[in-house]
Protein backbone atom coordinates (compact mmCIF):
# COMPACT_ATOMS: atom_id res chain seq x y z
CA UNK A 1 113.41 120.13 63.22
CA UNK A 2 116.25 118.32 64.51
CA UNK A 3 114.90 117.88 67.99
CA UNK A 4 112.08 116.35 66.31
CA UNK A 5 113.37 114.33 64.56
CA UNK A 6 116.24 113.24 67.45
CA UNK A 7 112.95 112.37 68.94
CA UNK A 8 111.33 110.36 66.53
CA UNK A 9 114.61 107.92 66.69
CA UNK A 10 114.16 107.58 69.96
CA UNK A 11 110.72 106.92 70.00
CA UNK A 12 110.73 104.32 67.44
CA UNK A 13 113.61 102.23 69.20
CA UNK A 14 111.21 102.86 72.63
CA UNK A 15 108.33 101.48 70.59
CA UNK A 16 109.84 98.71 69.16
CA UNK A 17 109.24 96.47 72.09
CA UNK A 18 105.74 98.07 73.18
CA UNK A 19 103.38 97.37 70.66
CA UNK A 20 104.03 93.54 70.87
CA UNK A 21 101.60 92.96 73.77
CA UNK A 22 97.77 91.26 72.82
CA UNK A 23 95.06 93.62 71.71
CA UNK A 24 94.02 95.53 74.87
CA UNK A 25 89.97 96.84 75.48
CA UNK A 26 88.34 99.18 73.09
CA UNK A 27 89.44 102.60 74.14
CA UNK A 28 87.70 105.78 74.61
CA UNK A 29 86.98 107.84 71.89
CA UNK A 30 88.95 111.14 70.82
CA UNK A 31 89.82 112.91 68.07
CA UNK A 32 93.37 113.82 67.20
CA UNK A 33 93.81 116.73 68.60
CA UNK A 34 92.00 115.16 71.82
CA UNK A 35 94.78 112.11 71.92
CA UNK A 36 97.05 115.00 71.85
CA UNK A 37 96.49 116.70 74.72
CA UNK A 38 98.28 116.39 77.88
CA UNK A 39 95.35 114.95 80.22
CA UNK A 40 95.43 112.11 77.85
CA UNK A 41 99.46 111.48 78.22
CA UNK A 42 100.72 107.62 79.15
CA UNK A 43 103.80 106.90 81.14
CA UNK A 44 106.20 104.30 80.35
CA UNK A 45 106.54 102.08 83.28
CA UNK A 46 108.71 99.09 83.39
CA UNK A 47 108.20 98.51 79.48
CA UNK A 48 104.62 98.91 79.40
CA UNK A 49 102.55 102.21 78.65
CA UNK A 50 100.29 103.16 81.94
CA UNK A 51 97.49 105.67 80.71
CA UNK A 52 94.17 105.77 79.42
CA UNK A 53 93.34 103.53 76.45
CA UNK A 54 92.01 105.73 73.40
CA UNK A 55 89.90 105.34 70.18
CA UNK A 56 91.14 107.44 67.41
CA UNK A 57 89.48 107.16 64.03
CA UNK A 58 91.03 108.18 60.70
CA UNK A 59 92.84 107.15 57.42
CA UNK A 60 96.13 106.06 57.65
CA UNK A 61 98.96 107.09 54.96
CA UNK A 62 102.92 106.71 54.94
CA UNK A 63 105.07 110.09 55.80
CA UNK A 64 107.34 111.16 53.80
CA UNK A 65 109.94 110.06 56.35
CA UNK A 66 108.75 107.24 58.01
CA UNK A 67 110.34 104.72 60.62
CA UNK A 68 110.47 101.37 60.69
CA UNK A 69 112.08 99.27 63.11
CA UNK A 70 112.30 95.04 62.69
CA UNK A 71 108.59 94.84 64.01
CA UNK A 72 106.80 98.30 64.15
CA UNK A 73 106.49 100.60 61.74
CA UNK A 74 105.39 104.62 62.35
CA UNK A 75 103.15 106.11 60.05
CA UNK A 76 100.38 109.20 60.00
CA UNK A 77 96.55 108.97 61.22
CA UNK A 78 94.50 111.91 59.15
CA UNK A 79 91.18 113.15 59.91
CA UNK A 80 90.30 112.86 56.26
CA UNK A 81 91.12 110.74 53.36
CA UNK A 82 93.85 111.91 51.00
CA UNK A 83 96.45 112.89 53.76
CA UNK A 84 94.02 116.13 54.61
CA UNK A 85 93.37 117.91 57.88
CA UNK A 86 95.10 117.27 61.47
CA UNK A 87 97.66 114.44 61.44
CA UNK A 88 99.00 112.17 64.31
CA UNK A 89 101.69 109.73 64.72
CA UNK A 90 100.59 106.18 65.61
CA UNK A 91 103.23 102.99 65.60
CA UNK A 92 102.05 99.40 64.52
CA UNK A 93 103.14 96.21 64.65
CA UNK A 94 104.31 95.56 61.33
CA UNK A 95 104.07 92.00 59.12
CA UNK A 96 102.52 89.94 62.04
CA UNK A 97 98.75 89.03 60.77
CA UNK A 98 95.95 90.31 63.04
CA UNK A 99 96.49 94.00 64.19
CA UNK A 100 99.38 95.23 61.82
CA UNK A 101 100.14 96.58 58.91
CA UNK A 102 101.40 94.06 55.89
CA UNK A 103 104.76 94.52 54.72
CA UNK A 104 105.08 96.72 52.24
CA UNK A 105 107.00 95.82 48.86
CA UNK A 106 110.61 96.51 47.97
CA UNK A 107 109.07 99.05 45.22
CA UNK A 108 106.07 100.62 47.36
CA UNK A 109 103.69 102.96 46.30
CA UNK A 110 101.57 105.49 48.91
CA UNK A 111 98.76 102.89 48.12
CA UNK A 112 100.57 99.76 49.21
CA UNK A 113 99.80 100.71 52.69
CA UNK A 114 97.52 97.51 54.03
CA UNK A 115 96.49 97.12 57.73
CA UNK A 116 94.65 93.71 59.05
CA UNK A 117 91.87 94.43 61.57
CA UNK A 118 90.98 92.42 65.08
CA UNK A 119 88.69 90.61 62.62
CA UNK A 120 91.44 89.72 60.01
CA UNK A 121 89.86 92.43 57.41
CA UNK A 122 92.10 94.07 54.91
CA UNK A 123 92.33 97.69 54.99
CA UNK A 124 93.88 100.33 53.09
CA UNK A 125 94.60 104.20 52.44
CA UNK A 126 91.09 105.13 51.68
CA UNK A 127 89.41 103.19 54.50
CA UNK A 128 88.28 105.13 57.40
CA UNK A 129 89.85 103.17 60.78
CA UNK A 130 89.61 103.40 64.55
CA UNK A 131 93.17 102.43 66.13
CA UNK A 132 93.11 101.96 69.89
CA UNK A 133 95.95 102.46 72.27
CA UNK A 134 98.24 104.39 74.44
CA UNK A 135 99.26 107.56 74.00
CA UNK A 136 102.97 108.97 74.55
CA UNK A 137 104.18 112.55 74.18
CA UNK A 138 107.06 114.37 75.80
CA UNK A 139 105.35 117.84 74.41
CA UNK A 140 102.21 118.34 72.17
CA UNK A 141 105.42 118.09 69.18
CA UNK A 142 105.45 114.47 69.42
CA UNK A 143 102.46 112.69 70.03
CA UNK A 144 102.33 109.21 69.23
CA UNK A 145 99.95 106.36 70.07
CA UNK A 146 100.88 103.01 70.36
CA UNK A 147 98.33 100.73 68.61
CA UNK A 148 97.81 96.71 69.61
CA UNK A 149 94.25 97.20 68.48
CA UNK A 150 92.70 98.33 64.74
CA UNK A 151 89.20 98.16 63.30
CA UNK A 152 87.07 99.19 60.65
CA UNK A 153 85.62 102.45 61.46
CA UNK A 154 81.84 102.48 61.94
């Protein structure tokens, strides 16, 4: 648990600066456990993530322990609605229009969570979404996927 969450610190200070870039392609499309796996693993080179650019589709909710830093914010991507089945970690920009997640209130509740699409749609916890990014994992513990693109799910 504490290597995890030593990890996750890490992580979030790494992301910080990577999800800033413009929206990249659409990516290919995995499920969770897919985006997971090592074949699917991106390397951070010189700032930017190198790997294959994925499509993951789910509902996103806030962890119990999540982690924000001054312009991303981590939270969970579930297969199903209501926090249920397999569960990933996926960091977005946070409070910057287009492709983020609004800021949440000093008082949030789980249902406060609000991304904006590409196409400037609202979306919340019970919308089904497909975020597309990179992929970064030191072990099949800690895979994360750095989003710069989110859309409704079709």
């Amino acid at each position: 648990m504490k290597k995890a969450l030593i990890l996750l610190c890490i992580a979030s200070l790494t992301l910080a600066g990577l999800n800033c870039k413009k929206p990249g392609p659409p990516g290919k499309s995995v499920t969770i456990t897919e985006a997971c796996s090592p074949e699917n693993y991106a390397e951070i080179i010189k700032g930017d993530t190198v790997g294959p650019r994925l499509a993951i589709s789910g509902y996103l909710g806030l962890s119990t322990m999540f982690s924000m830093v001054s312009t991303t914010i981590m939270v969970d991507l579930f297969e199903k609605p209501g926090r249920q089945g397999k569960s990933m970690k996926v960091s977005l920009r946070y409070n910057k229009g287009k492709n983020s997640m609004n800021k949440l209130p000093k008082k949030y509740k789980y249902e406060d969570l609000i991304v904006e699409t590409l196409d400037g749609e609202e979306l919340g916890i019970n919308d089904k979404v497909t975020v597309h990014g990179e992929q970064i994992a030191t072990d099949s513990t800690s895979c994360i996927v750095i989003v710069d693109r989110i859309e409704k799910a079709k």
